[in-house]
C-alpha atoms as a PDB file:
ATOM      1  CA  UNK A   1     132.640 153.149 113.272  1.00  0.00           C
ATOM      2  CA  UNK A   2     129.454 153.537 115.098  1.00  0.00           C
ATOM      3  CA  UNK A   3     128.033 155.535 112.845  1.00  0.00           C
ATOM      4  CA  UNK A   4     128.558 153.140 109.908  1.00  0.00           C
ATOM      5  CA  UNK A   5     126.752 150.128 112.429  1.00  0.00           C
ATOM      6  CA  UNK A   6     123.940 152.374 112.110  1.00  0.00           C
ATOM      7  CA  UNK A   7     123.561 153.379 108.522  1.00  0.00           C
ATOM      8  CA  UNK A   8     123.978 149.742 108.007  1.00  0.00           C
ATOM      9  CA  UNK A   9     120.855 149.229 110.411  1.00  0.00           C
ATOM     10  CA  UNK A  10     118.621 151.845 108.698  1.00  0.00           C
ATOM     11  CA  UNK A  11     119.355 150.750 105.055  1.00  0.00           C
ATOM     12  CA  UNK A  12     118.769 147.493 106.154  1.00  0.00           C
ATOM     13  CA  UNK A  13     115.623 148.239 107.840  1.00  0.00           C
ATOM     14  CA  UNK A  14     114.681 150.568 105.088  1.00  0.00           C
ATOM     15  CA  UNK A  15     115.180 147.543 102.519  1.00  0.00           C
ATOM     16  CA  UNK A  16     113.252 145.156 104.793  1.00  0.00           C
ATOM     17  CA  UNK A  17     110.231 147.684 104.626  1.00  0.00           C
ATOM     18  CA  UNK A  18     110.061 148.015 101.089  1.00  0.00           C
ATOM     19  CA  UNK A  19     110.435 143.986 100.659  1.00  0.00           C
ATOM     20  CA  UNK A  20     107.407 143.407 102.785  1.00  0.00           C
ATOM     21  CA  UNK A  21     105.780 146.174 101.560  1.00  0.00           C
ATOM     22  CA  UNK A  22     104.137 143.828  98.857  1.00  0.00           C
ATOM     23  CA  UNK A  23     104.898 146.284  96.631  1.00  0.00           C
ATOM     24  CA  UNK A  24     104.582 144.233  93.129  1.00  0.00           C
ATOM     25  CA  UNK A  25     105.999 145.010  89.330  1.00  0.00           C
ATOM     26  CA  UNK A  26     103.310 143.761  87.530  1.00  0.00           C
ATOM     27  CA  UNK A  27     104.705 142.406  83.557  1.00  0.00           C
ATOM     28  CA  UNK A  28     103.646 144.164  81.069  1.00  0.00           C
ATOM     29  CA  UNK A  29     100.633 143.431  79.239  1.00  0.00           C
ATOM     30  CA  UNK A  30     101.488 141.274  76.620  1.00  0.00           C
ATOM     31  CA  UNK A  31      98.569 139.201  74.751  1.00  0.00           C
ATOM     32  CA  UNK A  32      99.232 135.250  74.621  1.00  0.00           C
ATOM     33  CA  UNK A  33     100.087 134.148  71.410  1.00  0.00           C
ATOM     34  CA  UNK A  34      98.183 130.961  70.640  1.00  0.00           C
ATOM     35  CA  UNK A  35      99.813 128.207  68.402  1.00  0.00           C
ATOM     36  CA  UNK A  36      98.773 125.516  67.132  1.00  0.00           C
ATOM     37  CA  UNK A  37      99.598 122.015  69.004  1.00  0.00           C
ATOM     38  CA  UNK A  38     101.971 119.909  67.594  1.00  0.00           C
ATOM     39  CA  UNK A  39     101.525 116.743  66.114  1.00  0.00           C
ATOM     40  CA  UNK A  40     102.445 114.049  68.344  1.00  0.00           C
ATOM     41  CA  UNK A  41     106.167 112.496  67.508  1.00  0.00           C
ATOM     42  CA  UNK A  42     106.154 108.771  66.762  1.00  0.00           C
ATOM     43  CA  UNK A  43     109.346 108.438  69.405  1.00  0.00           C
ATOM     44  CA  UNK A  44     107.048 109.800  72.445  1.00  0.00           C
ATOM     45  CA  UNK A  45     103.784 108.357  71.297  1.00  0.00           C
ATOM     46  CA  UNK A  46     106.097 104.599  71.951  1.00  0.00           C
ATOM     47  CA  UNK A  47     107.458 105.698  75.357  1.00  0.00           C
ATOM     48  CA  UNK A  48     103.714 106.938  76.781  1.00  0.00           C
ATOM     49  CA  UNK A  49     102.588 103.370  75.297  1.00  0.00           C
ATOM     50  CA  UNK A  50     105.278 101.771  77.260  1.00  0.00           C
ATOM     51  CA  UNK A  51     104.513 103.812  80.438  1.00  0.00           C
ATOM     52  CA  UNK A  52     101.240 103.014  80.574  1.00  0.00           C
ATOM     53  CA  UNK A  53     101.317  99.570  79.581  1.00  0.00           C
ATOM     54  CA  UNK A  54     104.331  99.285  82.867  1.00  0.00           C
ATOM     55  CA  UNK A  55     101.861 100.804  84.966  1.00  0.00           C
ATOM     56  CA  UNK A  56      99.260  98.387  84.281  1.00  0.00           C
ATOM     57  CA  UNK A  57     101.235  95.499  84.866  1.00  0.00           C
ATOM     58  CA  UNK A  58     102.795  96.957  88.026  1.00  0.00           C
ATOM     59  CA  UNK A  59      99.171  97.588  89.598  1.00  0.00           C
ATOM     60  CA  UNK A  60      97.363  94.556  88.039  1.00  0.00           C
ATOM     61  CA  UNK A  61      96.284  92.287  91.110  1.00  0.00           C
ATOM     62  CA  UNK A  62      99.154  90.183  90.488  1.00  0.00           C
ATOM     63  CA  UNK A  63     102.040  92.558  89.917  1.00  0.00           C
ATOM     64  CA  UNK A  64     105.116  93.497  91.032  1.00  0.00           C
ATOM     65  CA  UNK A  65     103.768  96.568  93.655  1.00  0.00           C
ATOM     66  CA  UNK A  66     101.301  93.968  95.333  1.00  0.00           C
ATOM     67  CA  UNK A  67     103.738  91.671  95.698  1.00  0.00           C
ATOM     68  CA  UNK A  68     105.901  94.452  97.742  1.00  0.00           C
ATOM     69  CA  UNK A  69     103.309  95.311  99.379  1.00  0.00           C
ATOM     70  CA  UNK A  70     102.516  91.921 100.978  1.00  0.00           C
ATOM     71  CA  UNK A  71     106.233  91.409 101.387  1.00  0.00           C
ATOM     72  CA  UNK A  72     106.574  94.427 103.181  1.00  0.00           C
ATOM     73  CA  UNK A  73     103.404  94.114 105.526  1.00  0.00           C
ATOM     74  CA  UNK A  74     104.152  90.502 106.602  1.00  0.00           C
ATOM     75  CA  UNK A  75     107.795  91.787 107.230  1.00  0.00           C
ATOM     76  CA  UNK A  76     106.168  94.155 109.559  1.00  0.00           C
ATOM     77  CA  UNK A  77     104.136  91.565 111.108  1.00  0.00           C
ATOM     78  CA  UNK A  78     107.318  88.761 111.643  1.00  0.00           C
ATOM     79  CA  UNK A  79     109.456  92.225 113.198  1.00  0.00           C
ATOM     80  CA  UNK A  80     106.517  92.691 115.809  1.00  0.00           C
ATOM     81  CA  UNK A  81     106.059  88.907 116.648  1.00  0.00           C
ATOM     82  CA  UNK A  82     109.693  88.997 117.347  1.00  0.00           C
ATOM     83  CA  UNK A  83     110.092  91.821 119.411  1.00  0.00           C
ATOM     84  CA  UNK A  84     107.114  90.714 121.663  1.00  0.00           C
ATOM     85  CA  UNK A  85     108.781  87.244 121.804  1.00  0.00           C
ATOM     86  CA  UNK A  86     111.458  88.982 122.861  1.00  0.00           C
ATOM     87  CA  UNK A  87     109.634  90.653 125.155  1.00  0.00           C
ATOM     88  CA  UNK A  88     108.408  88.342 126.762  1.00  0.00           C
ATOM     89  CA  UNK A  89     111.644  86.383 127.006  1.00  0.00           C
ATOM     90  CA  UNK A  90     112.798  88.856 129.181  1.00  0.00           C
ATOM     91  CA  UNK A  91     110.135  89.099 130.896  1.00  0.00           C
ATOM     92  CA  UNK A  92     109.527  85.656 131.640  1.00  0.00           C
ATOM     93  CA  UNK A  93     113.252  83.858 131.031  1.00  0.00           C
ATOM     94  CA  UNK A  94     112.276  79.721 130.076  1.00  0.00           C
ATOM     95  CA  UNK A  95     115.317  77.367 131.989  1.00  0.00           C
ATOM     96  CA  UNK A  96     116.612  76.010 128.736  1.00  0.00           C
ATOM     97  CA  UNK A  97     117.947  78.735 127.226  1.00  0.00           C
ATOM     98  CA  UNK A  98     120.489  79.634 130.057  1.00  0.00           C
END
């Protein structure tokens, strides 16, 4: 049994060595064949319109992603004003709220 531990261990050491050995396959040499493009279809010519007249109106000044934005910063703001408050409620307990 021991003796199978170990040729275990050197095959897999063996195996380790050759995989960091860097040793590379390069392809074979094959030349690129160059085609022609193809013409544009009508069907994705309409969808790159779309996406890039939906980009335009979700980063115009007035759009949708500004509007996130500005929600999401004065959400930030209001959580930080309250946790101070809170804060400082603890801190400093007022009579009327016991």
């Amino acid at each position: 049994m021991k003796l199978m531990t170990f040729f275990r261990w050197v095959l897999g050491s063996v195996f380790c060595a050759l995989v960091s050995s860097g040793a590379e396959v390069s392809p074979p040499d094959v030349a690129p064949v160059e085609t022609a493009p193809a013409p544009p279809d009508p069907y994705t010519q309409e969808i790159q319109a779309w996406q890039a007249q939906r980009l335009q109106t979700l980063t115009k000044p007035d759009g949708w992603l500004t509007l996130i934005g500005v929600a999401a910063s004065l959400a930030a703001g209001l959580l930080a004003c309250l946790f101070f408050f809170l804060l400082f409620l603890r801190q400093f307990p007022l009579a009327f709220f016991e």
